[in-house]
N, C-alpha and C. Protein backbone atom coordinates (compact mmCIF):
# COMPACT_ATOMS: atom_id res chain seq x y z
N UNK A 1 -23.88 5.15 2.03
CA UNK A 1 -22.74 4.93 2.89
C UNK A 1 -22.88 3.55 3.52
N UNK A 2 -21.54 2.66 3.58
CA UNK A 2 -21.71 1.04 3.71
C UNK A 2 -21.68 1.70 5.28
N UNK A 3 -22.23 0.41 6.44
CA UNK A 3 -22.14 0.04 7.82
C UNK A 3 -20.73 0.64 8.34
N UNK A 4 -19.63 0.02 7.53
CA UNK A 4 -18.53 -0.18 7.72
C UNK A 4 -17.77 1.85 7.97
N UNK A 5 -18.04 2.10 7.17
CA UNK A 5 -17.65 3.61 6.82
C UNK A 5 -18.51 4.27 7.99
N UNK A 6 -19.55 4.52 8.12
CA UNK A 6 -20.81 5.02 9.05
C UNK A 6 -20.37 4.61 10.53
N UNK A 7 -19.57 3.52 10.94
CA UNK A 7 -19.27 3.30 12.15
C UNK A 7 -17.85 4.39 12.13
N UNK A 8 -17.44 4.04 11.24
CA UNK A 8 -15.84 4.63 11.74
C UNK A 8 -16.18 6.22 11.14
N UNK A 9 -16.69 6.77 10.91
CA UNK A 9 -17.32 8.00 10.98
C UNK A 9 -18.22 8.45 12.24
N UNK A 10 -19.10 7.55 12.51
CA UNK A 10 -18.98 7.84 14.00
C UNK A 10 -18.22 7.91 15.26
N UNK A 11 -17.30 7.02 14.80
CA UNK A 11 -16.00 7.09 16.18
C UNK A 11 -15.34 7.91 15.96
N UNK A 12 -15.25 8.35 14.53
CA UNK A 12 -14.21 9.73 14.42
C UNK A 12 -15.07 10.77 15.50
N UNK A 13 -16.74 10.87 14.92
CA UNK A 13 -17.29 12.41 15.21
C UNK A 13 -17.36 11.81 17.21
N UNK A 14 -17.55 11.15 17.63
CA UNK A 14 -17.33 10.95 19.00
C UNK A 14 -16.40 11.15 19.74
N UNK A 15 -15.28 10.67 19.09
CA UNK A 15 -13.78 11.73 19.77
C UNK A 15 -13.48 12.22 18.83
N UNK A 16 -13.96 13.61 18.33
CA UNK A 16 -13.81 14.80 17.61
C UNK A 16 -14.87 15.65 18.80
N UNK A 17 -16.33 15.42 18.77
CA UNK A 17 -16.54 15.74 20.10
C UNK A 17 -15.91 16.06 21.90
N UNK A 18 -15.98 14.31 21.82
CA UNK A 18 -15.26 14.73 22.91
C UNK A 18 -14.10 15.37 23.49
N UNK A 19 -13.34 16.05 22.49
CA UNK A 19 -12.05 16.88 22.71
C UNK A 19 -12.28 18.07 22.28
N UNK A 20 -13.66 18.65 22.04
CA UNK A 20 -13.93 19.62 21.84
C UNK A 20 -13.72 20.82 22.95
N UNK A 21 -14.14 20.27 24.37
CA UNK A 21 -14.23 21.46 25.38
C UNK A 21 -12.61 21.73 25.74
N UNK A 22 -11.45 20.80 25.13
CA UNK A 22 -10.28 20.89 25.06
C UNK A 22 -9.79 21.80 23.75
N UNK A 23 -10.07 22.37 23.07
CA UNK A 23 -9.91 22.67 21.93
C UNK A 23 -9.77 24.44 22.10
N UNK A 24 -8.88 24.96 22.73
CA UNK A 24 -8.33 26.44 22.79
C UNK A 24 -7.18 26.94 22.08
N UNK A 25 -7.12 27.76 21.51
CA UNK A 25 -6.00 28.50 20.39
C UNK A 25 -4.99 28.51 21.71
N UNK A 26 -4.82 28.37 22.56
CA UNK A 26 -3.46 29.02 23.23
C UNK A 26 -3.04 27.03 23.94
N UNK A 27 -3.75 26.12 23.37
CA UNK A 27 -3.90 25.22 23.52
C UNK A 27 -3.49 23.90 22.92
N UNK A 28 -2.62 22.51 23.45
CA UNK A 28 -1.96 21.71 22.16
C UNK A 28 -3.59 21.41 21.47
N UNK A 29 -2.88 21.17 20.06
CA UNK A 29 -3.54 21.44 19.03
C UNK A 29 -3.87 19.30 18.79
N UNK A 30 -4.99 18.91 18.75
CA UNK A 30 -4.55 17.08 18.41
C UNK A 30 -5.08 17.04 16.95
N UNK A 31 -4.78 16.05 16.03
CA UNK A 31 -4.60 14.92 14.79
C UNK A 31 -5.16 14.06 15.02
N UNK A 32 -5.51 13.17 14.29
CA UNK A 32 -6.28 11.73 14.53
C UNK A 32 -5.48 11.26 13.20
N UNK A 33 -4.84 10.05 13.63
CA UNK A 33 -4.39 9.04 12.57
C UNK A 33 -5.33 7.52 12.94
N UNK A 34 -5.72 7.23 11.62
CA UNK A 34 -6.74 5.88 11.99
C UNK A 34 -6.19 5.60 11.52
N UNK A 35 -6.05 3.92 11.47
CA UNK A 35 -5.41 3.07 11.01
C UNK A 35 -6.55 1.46 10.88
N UNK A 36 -7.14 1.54 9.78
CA UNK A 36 -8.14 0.73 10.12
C UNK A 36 -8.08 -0.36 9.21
N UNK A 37 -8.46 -1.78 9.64
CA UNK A 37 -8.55 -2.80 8.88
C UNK A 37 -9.24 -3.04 7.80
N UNK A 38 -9.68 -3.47 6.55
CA UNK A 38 -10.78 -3.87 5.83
C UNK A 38 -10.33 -4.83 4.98
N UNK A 39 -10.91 -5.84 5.21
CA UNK A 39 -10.46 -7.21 4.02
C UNK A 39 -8.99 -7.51 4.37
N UNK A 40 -7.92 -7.58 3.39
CA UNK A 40 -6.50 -7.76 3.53
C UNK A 40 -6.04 -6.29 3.26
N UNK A 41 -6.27 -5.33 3.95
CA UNK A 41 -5.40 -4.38 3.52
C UNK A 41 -5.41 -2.99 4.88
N UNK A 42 -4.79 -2.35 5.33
CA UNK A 42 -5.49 -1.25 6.05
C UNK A 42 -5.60 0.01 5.53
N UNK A 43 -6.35 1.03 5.78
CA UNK A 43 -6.27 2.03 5.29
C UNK A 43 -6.25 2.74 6.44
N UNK A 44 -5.91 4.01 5.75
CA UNK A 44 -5.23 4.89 6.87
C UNK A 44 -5.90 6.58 6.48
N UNK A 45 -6.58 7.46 7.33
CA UNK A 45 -6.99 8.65 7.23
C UNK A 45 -6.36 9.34 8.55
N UNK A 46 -5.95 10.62 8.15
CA UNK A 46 -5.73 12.00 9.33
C UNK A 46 -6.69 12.57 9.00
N UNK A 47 -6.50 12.85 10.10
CA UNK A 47 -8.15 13.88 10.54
C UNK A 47 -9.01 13.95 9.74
N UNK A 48 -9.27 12.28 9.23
CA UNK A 48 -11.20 12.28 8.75
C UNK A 48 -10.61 12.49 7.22
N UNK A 49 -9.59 12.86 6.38
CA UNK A 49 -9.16 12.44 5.23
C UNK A 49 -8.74 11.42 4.98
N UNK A 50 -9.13 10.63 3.94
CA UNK A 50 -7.90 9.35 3.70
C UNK A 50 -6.69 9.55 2.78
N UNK A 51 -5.86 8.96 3.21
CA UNK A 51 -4.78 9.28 2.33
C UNK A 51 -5.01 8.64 0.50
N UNK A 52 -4.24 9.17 -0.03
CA UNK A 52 -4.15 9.16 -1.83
C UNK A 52 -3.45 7.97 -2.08
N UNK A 53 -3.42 7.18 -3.07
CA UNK A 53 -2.89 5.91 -2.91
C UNK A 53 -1.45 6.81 -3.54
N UNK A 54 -1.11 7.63 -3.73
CA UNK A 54 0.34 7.89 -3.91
C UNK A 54 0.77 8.70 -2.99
N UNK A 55 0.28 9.11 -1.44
CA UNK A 55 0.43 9.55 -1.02
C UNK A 55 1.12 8.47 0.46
N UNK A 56 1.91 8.88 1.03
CA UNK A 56 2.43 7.88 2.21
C UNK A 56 2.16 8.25 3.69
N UNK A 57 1.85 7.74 4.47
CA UNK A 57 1.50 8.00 5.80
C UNK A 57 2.50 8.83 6.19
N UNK A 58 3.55 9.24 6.11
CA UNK A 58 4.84 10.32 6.65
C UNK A 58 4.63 11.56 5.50
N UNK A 59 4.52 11.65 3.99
CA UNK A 59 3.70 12.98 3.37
C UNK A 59 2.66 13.62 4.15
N UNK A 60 1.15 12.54 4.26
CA UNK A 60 -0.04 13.07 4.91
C UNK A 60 0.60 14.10 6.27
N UNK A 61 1.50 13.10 7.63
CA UNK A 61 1.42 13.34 8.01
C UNK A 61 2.07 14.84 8.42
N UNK A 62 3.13 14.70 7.66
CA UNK A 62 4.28 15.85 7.54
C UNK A 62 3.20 17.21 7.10
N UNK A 63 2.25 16.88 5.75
CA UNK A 63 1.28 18.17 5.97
C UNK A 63 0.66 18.93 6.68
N UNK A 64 -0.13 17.76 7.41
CA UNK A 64 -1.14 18.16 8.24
C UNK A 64 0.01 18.92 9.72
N UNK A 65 1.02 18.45 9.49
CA UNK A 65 2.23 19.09 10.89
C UNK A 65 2.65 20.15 10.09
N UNK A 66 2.72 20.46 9.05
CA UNK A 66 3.42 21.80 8.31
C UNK A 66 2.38 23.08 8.66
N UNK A 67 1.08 22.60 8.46
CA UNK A 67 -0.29 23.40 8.31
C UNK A 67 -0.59 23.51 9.78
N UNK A 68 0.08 23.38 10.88
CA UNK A 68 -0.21 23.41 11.89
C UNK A 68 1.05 24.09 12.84
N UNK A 69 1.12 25.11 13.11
CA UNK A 69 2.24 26.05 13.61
C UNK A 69 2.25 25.70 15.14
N UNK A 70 1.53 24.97 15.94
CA UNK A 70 1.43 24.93 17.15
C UNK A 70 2.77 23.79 17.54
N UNK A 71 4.00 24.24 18.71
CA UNK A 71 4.63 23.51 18.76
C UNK A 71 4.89 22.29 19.83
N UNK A 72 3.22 22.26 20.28
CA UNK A 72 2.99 21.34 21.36
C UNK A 72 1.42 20.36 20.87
N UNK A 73 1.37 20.47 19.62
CA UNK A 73 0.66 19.30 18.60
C UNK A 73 0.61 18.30 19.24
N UNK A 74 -0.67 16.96 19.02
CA UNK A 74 -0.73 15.98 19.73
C UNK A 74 -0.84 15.34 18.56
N UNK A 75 -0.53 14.04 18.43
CA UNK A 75 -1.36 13.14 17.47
C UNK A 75 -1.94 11.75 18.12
N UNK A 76 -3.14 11.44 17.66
CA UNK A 76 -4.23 10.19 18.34
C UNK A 76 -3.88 9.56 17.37
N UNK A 77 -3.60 8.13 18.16
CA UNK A 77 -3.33 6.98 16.89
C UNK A 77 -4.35 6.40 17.55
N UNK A 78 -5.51 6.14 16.28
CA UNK A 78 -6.70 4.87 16.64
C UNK A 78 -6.74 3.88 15.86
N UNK A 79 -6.03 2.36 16.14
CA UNK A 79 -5.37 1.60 15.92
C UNK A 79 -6.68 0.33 16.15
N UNK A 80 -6.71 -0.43 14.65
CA UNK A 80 -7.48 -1.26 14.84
C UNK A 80 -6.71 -2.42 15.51
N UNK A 81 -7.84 -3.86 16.64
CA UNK A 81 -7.38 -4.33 17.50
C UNK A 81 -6.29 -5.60 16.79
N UNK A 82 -6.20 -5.72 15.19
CA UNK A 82 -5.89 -6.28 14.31
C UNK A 82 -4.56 -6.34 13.89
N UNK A 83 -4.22 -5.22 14.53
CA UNK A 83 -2.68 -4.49 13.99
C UNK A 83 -1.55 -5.28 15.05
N UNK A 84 -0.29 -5.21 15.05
CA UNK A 84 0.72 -6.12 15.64
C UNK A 84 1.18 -4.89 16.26
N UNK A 85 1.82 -5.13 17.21
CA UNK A 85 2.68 -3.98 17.78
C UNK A 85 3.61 -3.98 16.75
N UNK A 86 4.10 -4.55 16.29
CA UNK A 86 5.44 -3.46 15.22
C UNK A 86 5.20 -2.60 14.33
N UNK A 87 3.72 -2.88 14.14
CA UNK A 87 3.22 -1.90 12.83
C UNK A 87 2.76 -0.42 14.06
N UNK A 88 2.07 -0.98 15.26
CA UNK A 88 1.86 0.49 15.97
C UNK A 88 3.41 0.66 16.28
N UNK A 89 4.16 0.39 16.32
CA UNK A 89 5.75 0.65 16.88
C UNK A 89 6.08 1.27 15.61
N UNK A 90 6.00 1.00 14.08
CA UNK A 90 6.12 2.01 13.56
C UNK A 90 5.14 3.25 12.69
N UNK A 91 4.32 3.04 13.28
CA UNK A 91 3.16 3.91 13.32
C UNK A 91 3.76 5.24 14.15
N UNK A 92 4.09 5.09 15.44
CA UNK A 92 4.45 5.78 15.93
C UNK A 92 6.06 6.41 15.96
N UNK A 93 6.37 5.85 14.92
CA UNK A 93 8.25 5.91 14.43
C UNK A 93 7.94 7.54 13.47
N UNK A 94 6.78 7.13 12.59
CA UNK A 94 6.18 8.21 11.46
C UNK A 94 5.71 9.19 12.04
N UNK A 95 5.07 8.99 13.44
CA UNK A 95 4.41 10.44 13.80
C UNK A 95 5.74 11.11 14.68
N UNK A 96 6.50 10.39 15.12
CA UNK A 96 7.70 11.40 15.82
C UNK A 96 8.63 11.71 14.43
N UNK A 97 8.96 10.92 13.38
CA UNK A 97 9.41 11.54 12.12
C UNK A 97 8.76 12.46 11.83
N UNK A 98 7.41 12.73 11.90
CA UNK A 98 7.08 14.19 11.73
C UNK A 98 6.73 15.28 12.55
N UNK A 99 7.29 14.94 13.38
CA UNK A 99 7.47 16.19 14.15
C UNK A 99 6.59 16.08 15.28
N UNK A 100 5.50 15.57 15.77
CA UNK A 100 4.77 15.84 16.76
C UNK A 100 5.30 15.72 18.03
N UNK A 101 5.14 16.33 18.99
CA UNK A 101 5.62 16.38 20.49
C UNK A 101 4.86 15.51 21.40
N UNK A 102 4.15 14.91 21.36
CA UNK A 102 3.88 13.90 21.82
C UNK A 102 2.29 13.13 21.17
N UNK A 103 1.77 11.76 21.33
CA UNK A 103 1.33 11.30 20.63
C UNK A 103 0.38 10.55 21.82
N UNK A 104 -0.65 9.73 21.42
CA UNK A 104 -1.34 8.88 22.14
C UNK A 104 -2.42 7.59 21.55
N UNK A 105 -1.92 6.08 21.99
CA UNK A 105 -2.46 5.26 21.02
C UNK A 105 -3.89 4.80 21.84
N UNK A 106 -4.90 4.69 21.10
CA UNK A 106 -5.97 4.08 21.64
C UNK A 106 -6.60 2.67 20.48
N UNK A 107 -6.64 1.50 21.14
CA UNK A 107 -6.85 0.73 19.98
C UNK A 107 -8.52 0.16 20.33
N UNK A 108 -9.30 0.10 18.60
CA UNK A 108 -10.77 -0.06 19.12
C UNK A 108 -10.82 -1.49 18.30
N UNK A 109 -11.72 -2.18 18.86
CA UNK A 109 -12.52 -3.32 18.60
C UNK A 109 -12.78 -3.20 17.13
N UNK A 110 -13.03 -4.64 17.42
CA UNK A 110 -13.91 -4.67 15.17
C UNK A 110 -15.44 -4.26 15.25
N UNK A 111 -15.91 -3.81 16.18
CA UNK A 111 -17.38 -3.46 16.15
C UNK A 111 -17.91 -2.39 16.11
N UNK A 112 -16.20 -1.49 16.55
CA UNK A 112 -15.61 -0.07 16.62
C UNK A 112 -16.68 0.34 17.75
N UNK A 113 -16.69 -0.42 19.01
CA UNK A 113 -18.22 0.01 19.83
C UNK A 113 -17.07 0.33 21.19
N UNK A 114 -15.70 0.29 21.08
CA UNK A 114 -14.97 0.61 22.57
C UNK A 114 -13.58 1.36 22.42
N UNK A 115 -12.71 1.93 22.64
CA UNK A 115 -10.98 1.60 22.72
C UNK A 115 -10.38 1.39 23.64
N UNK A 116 -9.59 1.24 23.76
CA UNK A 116 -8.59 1.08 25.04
C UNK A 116 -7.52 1.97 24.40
N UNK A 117 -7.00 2.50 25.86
CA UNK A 117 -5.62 3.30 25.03
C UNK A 117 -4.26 2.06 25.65
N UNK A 118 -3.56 2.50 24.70
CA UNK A 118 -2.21 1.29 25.09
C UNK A 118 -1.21 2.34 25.12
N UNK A 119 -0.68 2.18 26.56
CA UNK A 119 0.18 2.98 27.12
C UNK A 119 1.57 1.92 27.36
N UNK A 120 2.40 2.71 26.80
CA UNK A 120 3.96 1.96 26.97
C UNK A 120 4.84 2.31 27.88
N UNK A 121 5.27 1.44 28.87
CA UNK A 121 5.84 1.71 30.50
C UNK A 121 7.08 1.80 30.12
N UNK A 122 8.18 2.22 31.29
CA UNK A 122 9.54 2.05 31.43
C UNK A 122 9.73 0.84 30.43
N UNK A 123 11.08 0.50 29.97
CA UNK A 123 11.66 -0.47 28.91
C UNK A 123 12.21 -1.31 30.84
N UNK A 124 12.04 -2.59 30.54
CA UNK A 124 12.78 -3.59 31.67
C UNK A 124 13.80 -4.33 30.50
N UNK A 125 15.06 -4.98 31.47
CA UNK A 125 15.20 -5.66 30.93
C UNK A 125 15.17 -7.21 30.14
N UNK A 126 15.49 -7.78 29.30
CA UNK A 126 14.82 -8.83 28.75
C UNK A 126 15.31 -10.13 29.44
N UNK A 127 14.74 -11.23 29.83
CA UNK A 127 15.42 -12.59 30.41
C UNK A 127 14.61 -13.55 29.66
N UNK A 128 15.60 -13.98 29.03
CA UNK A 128 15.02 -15.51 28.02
C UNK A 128 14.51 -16.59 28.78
N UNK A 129 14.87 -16.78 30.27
CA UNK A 129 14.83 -17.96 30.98
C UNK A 129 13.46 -17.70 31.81
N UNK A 130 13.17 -16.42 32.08
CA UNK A 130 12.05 -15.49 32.66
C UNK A 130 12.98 -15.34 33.99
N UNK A 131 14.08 -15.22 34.69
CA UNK A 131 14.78 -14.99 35.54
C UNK A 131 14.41 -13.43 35.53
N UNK A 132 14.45 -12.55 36.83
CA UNK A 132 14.31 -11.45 36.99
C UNK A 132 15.46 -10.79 37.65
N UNK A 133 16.37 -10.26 36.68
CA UNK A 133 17.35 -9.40 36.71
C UNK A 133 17.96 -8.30 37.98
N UNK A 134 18.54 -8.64 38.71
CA UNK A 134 19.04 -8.17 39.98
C UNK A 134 19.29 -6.26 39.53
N UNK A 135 18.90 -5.24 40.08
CA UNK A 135 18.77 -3.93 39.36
C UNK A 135 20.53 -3.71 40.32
N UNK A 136 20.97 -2.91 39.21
CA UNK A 136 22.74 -2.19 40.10
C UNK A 136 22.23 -1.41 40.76
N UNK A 137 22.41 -0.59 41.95
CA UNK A 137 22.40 0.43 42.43
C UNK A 137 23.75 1.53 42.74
């Protein structure tokens, strides 16, 4: 097993752990979608499978949500620090296309030694000039 694989197998089994004492049948049920860099290309595994090269990130994910009857499902997006927000913007387009009720992104380093989760606030609105928009009441 290369360095490369052995780390991100450990970050899987570390938060696979740590959501363990969370882990009750009457309980939301979580997914792990990685999304990880290597060379020019990313690859992508749910829950510790990788996907089939004829297989598409909305198939995988639609399974693993078919095989799962719970209707308060979570899915973890662990998002290498590499990725652009439009690709996590539609990263997360695919996991509400398949159904999950709510989702949560955490993005880790290239050393895979941290994450941060990236949480998305109220939408403001946009000012080209950076002027700050008087709110109606």
């Amino acid at each position: 097993m290369n360095r490369r694989a052995f780390a991100l197998n450990l970050l899987f089994g570390v938060l696979l752990a740590s959501l363990m004492p969370y882990a009750h049948a009457q309980e939301n049920k979580r997914h792990v979608l990685i999304a990880d860099h290597s060379k020019n290309e990313v690859s992508y595994t749910v829950d510790g499978r990788s996907l089939k090269p004829s297989e598409g990130i909305l198939l995988a994910l639609s399974r693993v949500r078919s095989a799962d009857p719970s209707p308060r499902s979570e899915m973890l997006l662990l998002v290498d620090e590499r990725s652009k927000l439009a690709d996590v913007a539609n990263l997360i387009g695919l996991v509400i296309k398949a159904d999950y009720s709510s989702y949560r992104v955490f993005v880790f380093d290239a050393d895979k030694r941290g994450m941060t989760e990236l949480a998305y606030a109220t939408p403001v609105q946009f000012s080209a000039d950076g002027s700050v928009p008087s709110q109606k009441q």
